[in-house]
ModelCIF file with pLDDT and N, C-alpha, C, O atoms, coordinates in Angstrom:
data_MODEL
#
_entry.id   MODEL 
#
_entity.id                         1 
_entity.type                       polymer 
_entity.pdbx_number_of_molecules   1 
#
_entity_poly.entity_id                      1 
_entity_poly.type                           'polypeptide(L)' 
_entity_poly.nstd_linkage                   no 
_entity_poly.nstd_monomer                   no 
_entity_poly.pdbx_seq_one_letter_code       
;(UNK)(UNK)(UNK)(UNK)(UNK)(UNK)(UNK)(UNK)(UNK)(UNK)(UNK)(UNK)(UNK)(UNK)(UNK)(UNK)
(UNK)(UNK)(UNK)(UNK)(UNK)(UNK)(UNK)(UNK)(UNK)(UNK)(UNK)(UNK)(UNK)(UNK)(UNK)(UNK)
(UNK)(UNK)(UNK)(UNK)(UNK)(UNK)(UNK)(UNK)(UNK)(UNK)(UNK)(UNK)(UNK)
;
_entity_poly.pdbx_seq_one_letter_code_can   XXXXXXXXXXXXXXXXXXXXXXXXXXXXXXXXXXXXXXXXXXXXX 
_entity_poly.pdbx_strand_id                 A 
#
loop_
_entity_poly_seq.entity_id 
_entity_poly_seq.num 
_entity_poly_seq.mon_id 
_entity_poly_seq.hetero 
1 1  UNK n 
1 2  UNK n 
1 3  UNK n 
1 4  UNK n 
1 5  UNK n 
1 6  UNK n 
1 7  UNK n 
1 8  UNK n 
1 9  UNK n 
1 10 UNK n 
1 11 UNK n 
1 12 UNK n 
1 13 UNK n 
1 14 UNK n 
1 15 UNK n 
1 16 UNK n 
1 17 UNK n 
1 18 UNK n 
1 19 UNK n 
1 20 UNK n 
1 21 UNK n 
1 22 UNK n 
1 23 UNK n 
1 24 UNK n 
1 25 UNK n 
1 26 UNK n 
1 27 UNK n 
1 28 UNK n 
1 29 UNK n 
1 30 UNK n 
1 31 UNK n 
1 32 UNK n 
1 33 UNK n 
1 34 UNK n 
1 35 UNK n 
1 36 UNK n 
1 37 UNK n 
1 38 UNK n 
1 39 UNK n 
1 40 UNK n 
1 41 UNK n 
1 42 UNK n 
1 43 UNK n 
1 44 UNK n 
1 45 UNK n 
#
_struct_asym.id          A 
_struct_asym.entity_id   1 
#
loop_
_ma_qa_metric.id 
_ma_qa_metric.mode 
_ma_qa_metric.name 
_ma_qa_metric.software_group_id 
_ma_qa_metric.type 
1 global pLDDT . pLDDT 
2 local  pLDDT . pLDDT 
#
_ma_qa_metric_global.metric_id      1 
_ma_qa_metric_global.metric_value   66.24 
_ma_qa_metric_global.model_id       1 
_ma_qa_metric_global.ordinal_id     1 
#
loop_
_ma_qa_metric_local.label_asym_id 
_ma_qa_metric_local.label_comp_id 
_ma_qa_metric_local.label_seq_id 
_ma_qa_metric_local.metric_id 
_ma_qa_metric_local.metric_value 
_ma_qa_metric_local.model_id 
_ma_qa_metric_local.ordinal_id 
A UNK 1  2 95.00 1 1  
A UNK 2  2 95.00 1 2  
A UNK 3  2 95.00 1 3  
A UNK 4  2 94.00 1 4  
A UNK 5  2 93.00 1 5  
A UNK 6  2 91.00 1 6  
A UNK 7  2 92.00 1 7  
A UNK 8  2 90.00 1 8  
A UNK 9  2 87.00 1 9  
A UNK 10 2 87.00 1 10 
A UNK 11 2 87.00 1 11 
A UNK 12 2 83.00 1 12 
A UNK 13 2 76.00 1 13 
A UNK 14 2 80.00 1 14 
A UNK 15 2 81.00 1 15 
A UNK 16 2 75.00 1 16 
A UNK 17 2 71.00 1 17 
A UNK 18 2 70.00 1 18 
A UNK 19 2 65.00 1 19 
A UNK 20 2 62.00 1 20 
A UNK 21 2 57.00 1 21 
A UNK 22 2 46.00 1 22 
A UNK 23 2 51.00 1 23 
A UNK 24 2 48.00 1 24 
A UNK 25 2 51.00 1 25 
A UNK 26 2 51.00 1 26 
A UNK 27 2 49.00 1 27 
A UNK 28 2 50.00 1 28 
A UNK 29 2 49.00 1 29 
A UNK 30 2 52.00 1 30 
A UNK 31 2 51.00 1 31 
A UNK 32 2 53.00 1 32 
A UNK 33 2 57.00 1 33 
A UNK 34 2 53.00 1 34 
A UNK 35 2 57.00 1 35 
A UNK 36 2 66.00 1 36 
A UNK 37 2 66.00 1 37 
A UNK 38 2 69.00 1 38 
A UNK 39 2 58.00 1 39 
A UNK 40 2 54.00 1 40 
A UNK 41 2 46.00 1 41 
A UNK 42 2 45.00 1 42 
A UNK 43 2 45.00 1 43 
A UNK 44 2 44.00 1 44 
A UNK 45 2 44.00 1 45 
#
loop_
_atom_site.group_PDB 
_atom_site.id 
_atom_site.type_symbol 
_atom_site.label_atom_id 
_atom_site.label_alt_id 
_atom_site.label_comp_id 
_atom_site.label_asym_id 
_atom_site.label_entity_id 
_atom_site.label_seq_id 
_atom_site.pdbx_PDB_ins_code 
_atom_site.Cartn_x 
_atom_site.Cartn_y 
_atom_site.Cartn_z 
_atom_site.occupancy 
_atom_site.B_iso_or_equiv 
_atom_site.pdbx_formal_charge 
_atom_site.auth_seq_id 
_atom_site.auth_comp_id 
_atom_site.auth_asym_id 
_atom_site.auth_atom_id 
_atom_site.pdbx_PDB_model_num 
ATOM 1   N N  . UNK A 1 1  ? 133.220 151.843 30.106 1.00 95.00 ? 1  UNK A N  1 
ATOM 2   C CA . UNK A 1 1  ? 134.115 150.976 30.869 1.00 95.00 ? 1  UNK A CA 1 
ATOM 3   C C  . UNK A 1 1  ? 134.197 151.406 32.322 1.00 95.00 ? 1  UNK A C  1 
ATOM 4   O O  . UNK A 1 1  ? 134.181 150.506 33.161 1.00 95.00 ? 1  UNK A O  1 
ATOM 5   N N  . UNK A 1 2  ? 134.291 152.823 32.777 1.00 95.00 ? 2  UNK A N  1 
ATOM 6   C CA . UNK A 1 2  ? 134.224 153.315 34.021 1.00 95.00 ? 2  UNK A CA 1 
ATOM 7   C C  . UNK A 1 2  ? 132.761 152.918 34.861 1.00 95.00 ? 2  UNK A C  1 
ATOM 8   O O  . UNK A 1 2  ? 132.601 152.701 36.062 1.00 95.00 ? 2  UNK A O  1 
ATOM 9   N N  . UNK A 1 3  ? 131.992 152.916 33.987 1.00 95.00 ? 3  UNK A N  1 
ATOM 10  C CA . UNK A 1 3  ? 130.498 152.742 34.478 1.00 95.00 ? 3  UNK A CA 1 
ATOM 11  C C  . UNK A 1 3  ? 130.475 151.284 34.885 1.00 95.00 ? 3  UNK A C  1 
ATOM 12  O O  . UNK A 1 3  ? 129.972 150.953 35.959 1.00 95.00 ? 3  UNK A O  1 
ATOM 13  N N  . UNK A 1 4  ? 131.061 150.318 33.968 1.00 94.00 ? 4  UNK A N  1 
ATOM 14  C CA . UNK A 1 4  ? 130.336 149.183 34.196 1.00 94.00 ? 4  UNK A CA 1 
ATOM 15  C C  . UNK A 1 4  ? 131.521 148.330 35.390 1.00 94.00 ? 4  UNK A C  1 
ATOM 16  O O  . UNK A 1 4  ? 131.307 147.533 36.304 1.00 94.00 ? 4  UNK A O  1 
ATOM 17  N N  . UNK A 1 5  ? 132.941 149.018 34.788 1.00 93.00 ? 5  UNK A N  1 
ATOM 18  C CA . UNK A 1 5  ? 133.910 148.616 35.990 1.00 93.00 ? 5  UNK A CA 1 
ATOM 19  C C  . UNK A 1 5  ? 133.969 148.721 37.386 1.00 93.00 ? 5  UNK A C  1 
ATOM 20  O O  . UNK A 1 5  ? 134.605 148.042 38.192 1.00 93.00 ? 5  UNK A O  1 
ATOM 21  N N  . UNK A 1 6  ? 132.866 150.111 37.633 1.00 91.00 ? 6  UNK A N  1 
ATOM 22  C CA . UNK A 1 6  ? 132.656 150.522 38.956 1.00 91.00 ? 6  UNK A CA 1 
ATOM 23  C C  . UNK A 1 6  ? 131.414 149.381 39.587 1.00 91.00 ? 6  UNK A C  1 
ATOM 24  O O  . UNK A 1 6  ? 131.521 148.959 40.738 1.00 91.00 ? 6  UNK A O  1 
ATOM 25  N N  . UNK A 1 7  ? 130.311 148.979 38.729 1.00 92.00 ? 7  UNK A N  1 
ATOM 26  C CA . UNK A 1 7  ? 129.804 148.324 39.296 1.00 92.00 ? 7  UNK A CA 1 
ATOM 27  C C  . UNK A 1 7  ? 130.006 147.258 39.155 1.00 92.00 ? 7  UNK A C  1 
ATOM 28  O O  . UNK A 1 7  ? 129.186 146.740 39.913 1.00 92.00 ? 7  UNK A O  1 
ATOM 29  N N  . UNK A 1 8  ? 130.688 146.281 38.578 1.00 90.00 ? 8  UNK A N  1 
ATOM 30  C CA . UNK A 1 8  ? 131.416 145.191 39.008 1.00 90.00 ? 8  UNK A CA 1 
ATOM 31  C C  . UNK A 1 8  ? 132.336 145.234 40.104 1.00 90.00 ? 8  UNK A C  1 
ATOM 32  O O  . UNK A 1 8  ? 132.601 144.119 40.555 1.00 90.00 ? 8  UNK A O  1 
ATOM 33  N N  . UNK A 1 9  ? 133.031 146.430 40.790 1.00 87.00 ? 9  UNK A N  1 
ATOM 34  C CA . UNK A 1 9  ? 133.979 146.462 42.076 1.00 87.00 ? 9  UNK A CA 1 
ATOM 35  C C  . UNK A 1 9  ? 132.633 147.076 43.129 1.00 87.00 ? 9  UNK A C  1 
ATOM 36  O O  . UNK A 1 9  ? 133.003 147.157 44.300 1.00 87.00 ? 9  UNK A O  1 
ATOM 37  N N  . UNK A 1 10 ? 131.599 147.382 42.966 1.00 87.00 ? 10 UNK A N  1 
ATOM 38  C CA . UNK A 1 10 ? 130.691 147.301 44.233 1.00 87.00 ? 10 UNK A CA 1 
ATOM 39  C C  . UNK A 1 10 ? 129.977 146.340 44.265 1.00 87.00 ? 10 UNK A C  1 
ATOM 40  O O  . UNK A 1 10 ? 129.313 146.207 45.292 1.00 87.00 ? 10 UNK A O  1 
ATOM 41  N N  . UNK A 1 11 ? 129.819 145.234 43.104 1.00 87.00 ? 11 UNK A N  1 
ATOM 42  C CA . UNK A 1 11 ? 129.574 144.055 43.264 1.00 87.00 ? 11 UNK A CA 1 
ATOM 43  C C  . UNK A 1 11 ? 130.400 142.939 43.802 1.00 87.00 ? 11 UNK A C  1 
ATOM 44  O O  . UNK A 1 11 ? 129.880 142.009 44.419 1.00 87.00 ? 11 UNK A O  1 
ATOM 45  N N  . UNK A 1 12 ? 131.820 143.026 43.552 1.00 83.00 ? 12 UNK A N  1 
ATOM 46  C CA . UNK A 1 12 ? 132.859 142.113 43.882 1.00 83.00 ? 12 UNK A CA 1 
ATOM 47  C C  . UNK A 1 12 ? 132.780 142.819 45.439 1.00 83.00 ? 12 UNK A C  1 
ATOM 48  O O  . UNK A 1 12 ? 132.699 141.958 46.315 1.00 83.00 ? 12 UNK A O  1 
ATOM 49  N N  . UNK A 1 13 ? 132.786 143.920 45.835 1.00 76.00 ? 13 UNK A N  1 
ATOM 50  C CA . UNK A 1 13 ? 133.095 144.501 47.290 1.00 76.00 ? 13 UNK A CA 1 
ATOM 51  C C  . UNK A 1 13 ? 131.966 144.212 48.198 1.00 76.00 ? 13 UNK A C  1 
ATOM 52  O O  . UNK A 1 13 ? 132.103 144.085 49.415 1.00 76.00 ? 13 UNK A O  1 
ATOM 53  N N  . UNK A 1 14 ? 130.596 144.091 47.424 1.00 80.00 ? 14 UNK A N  1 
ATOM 54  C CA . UNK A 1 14 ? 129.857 143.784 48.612 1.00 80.00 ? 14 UNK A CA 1 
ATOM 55  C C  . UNK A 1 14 ? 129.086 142.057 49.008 1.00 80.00 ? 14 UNK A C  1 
ATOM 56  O O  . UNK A 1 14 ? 128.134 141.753 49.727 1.00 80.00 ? 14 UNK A O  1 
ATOM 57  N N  . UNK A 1 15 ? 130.215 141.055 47.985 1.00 81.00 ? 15 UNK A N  1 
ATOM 58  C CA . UNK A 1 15 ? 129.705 140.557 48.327 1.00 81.00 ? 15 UNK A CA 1 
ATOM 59  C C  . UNK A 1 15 ? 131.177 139.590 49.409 1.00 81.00 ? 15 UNK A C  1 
ATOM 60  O O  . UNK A 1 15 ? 131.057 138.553 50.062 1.00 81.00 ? 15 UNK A O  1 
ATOM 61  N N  . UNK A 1 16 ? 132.405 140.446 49.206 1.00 75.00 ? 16 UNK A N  1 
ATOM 62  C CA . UNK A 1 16 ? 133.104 140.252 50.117 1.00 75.00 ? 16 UNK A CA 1 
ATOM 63  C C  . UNK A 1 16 ? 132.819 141.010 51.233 1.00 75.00 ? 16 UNK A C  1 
ATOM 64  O O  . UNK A 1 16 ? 133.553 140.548 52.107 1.00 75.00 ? 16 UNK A O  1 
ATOM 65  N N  . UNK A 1 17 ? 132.048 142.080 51.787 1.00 71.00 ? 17 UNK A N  1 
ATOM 66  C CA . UNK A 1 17 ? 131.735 142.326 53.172 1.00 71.00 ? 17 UNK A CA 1 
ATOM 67  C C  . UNK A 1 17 ? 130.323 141.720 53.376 1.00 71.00 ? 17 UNK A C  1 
ATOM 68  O O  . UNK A 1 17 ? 129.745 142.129 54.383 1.00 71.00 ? 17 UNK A O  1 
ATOM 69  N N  . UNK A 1 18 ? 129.677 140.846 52.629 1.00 70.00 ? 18 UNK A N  1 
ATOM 70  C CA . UNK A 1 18 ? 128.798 139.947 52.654 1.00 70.00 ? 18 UNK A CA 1 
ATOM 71  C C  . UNK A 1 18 ? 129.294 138.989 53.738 1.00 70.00 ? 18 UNK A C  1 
ATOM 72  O O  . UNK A 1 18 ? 128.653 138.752 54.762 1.00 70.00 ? 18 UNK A O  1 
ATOM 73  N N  . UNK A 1 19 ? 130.704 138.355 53.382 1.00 65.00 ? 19 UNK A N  1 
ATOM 74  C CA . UNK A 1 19 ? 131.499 137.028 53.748 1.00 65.00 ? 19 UNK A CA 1 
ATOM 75  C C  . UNK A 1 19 ? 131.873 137.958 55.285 1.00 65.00 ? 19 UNK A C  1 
ATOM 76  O O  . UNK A 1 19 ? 132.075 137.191 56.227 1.00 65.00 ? 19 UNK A O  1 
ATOM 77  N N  . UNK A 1 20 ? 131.919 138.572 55.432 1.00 62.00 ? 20 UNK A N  1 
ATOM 78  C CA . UNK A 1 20 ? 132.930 138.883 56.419 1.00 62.00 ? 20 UNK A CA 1 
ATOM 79  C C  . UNK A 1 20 ? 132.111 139.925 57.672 1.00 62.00 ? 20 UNK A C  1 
ATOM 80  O O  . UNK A 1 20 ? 132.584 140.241 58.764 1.00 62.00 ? 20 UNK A O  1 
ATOM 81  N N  . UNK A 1 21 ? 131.068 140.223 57.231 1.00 57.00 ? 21 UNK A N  1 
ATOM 82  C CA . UNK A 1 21 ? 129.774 140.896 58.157 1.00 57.00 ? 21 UNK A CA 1 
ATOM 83  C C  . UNK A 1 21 ? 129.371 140.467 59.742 1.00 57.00 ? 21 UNK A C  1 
ATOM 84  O O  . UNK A 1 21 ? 128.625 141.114 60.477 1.00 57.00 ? 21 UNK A O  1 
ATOM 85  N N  . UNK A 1 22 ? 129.915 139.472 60.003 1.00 46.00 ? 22 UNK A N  1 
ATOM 86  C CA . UNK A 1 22 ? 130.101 138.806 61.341 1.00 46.00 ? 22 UNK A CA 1 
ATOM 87  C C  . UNK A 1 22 ? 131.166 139.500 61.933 1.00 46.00 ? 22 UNK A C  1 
ATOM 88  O O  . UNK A 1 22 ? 131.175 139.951 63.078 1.00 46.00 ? 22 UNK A O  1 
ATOM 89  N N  . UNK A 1 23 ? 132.155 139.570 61.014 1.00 51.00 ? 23 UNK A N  1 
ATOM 90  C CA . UNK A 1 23 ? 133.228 140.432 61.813 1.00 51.00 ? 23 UNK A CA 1 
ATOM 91  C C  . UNK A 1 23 ? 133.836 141.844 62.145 1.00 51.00 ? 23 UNK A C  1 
ATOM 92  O O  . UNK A 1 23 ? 134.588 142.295 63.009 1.00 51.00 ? 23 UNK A O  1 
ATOM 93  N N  . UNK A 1 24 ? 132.967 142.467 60.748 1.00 48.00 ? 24 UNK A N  1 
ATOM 94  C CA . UNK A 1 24 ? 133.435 143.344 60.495 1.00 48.00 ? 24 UNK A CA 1 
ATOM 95  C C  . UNK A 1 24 ? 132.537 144.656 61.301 1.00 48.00 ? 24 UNK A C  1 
ATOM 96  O O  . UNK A 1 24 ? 131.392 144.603 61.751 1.00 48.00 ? 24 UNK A O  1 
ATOM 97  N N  . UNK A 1 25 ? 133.607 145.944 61.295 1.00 51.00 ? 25 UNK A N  1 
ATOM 98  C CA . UNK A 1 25 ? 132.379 146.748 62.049 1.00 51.00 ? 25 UNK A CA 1 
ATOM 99  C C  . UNK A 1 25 ? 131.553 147.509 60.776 1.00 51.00 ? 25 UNK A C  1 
ATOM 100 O O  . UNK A 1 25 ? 132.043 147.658 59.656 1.00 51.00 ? 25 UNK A O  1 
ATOM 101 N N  . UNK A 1 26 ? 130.317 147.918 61.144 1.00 51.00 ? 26 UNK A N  1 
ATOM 102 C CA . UNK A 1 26 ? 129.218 148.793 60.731 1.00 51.00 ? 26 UNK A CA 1 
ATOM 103 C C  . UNK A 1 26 ? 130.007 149.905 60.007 1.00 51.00 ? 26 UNK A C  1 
ATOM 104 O O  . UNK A 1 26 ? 131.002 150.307 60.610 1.00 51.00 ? 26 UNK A O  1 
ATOM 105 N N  . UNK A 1 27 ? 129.729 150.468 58.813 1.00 49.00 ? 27 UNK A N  1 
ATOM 106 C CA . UNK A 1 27 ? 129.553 151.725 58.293 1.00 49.00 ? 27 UNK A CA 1 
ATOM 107 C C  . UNK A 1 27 ? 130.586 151.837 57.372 1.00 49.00 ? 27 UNK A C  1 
ATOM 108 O O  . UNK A 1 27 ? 130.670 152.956 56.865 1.00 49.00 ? 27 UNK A O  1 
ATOM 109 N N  . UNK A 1 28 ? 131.566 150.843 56.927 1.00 50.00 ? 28 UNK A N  1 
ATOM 110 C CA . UNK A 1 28 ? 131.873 151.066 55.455 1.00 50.00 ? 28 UNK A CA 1 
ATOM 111 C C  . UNK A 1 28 ? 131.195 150.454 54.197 1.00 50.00 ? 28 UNK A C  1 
ATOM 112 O O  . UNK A 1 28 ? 131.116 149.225 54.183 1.00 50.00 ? 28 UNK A O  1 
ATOM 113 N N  . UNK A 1 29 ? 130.738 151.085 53.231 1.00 49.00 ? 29 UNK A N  1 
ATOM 114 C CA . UNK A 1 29 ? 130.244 151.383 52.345 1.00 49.00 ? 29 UNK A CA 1 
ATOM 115 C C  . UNK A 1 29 ? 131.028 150.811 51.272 1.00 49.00 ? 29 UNK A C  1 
ATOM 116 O O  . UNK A 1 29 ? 130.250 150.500 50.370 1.00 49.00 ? 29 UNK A O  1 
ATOM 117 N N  . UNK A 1 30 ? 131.839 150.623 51.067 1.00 52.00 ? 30 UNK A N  1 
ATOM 118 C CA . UNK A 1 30 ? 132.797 150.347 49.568 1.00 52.00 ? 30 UNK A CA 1 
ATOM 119 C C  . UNK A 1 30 ? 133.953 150.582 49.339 1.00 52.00 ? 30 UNK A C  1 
ATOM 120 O O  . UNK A 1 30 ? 134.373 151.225 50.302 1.00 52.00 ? 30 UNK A O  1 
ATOM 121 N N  . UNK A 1 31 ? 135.025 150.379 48.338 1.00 51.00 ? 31 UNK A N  1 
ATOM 122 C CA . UNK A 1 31 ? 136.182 150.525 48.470 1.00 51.00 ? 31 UNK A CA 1 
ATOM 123 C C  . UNK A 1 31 ? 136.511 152.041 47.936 1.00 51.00 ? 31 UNK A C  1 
ATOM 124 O O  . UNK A 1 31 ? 135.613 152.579 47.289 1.00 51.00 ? 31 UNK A O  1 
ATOM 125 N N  . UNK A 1 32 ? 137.904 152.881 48.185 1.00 53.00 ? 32 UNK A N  1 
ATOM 126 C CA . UNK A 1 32 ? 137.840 153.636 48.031 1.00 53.00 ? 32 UNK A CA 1 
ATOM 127 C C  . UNK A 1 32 ? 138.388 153.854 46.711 1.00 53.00 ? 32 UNK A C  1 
ATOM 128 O O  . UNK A 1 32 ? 139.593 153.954 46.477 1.00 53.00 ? 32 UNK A O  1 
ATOM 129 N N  . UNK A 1 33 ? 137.581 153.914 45.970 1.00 57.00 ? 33 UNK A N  1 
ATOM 130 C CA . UNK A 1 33 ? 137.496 154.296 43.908 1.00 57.00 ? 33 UNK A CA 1 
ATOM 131 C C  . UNK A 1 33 ? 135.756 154.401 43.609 1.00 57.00 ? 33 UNK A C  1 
ATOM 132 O O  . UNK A 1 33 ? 134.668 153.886 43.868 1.00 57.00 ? 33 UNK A O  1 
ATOM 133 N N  . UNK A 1 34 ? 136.425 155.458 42.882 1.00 53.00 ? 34 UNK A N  1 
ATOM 134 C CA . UNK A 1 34 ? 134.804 156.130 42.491 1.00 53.00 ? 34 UNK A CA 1 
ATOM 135 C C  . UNK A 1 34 ? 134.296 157.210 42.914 1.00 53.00 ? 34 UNK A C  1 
ATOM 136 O O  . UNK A 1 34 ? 133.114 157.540 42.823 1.00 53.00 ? 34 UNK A O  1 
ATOM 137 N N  . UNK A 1 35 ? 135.263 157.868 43.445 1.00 57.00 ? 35 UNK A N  1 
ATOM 138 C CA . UNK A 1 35 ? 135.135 159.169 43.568 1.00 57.00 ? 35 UNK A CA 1 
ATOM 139 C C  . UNK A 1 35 ? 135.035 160.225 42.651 1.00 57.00 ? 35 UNK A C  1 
ATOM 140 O O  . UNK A 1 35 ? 134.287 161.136 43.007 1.00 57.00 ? 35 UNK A O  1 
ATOM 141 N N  . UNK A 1 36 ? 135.634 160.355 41.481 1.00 66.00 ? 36 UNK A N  1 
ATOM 142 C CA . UNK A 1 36 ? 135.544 161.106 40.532 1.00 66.00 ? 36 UNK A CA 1 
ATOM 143 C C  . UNK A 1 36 ? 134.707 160.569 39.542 1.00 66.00 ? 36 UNK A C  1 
ATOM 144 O O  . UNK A 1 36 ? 134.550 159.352 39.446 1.00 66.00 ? 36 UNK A O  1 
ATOM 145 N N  . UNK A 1 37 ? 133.873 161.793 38.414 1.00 66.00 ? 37 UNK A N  1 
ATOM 146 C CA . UNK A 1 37 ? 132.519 161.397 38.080 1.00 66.00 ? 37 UNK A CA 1 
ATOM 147 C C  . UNK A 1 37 ? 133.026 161.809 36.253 1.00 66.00 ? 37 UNK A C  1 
ATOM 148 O O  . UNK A 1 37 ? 133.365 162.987 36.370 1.00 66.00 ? 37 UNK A O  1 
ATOM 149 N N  . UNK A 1 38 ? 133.187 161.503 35.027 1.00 69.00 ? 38 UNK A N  1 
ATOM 150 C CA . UNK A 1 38 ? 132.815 161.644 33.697 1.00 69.00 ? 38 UNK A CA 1 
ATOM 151 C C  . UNK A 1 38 ? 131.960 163.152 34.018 1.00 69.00 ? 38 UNK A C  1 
ATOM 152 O O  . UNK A 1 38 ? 131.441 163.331 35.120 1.00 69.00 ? 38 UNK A O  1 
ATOM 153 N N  . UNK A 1 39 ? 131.874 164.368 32.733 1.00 58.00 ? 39 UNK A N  1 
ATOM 154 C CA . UNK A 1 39 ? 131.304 165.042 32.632 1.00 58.00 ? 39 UNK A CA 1 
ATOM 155 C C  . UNK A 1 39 ? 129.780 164.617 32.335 1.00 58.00 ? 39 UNK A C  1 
ATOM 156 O O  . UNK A 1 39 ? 128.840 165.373 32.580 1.00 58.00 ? 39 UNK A O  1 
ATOM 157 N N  . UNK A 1 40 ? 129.642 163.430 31.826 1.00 54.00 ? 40 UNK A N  1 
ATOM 158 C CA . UNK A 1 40 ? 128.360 163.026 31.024 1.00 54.00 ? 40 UNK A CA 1 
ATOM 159 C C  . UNK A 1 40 ? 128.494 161.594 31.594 1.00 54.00 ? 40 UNK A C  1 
ATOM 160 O O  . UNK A 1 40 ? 129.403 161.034 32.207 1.00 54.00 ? 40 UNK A O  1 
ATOM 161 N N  . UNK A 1 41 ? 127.321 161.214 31.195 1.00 46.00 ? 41 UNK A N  1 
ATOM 162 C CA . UNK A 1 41 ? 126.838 159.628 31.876 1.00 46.00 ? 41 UNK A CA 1 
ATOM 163 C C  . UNK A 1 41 ? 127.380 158.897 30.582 1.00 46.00 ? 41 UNK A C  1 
ATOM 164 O O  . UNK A 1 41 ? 127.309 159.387 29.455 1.00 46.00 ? 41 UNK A O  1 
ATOM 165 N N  . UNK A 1 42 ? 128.107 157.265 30.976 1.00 45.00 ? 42 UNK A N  1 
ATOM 166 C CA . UNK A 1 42 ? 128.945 156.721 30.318 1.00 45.00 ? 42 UNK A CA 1 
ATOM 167 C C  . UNK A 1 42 ? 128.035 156.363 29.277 1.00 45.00 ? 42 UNK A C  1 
ATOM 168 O O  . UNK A 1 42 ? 126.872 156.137 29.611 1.00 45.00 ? 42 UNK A O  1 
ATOM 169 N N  . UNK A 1 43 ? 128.387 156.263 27.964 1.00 45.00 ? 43 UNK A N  1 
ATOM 170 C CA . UNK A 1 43 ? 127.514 155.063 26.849 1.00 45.00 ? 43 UNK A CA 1 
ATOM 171 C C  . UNK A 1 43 ? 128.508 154.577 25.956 1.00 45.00 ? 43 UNK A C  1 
ATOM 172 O O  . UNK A 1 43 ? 129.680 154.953 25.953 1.00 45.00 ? 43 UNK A O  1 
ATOM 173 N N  . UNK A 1 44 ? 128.038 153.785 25.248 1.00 44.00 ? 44 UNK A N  1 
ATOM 174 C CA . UNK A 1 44 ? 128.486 153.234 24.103 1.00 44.00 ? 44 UNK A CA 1 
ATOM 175 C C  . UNK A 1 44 ? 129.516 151.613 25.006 1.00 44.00 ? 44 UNK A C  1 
ATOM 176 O O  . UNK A 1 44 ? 129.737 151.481 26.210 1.00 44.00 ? 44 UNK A O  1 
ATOM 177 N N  . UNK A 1 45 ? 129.919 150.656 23.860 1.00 44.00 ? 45 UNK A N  1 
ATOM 178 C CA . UNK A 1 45 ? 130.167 149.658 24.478 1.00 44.00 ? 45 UNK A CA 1 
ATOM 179 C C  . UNK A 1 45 ? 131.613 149.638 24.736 1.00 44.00 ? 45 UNK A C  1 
ATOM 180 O O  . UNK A 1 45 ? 132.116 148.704 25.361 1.00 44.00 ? 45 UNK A O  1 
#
């Protein structure tokens, strides 16, 4: 759920600085979540 939630919010995030790239300035990257990492890579459904 962490795995797939994170990339649905850098999908929802980039395609709102998609919309807004005319205005916005250079060099943010994403919202701020997702900083902390699972000991092990996510599985199961």
């Amino acid at each position: 759920r962490l795995q797939r939630g994170r990339e649905r919010l850098r999908r929802s995030y980039e395609r709102m600085e998609h919309g807004r790239t005319a205005h916005a300035a250079p060099g943010h990257a994403g919202p701020a979540l997702g900083s902390r990492a699972p000991a092990d890579s996510p599985g199961g459904a």
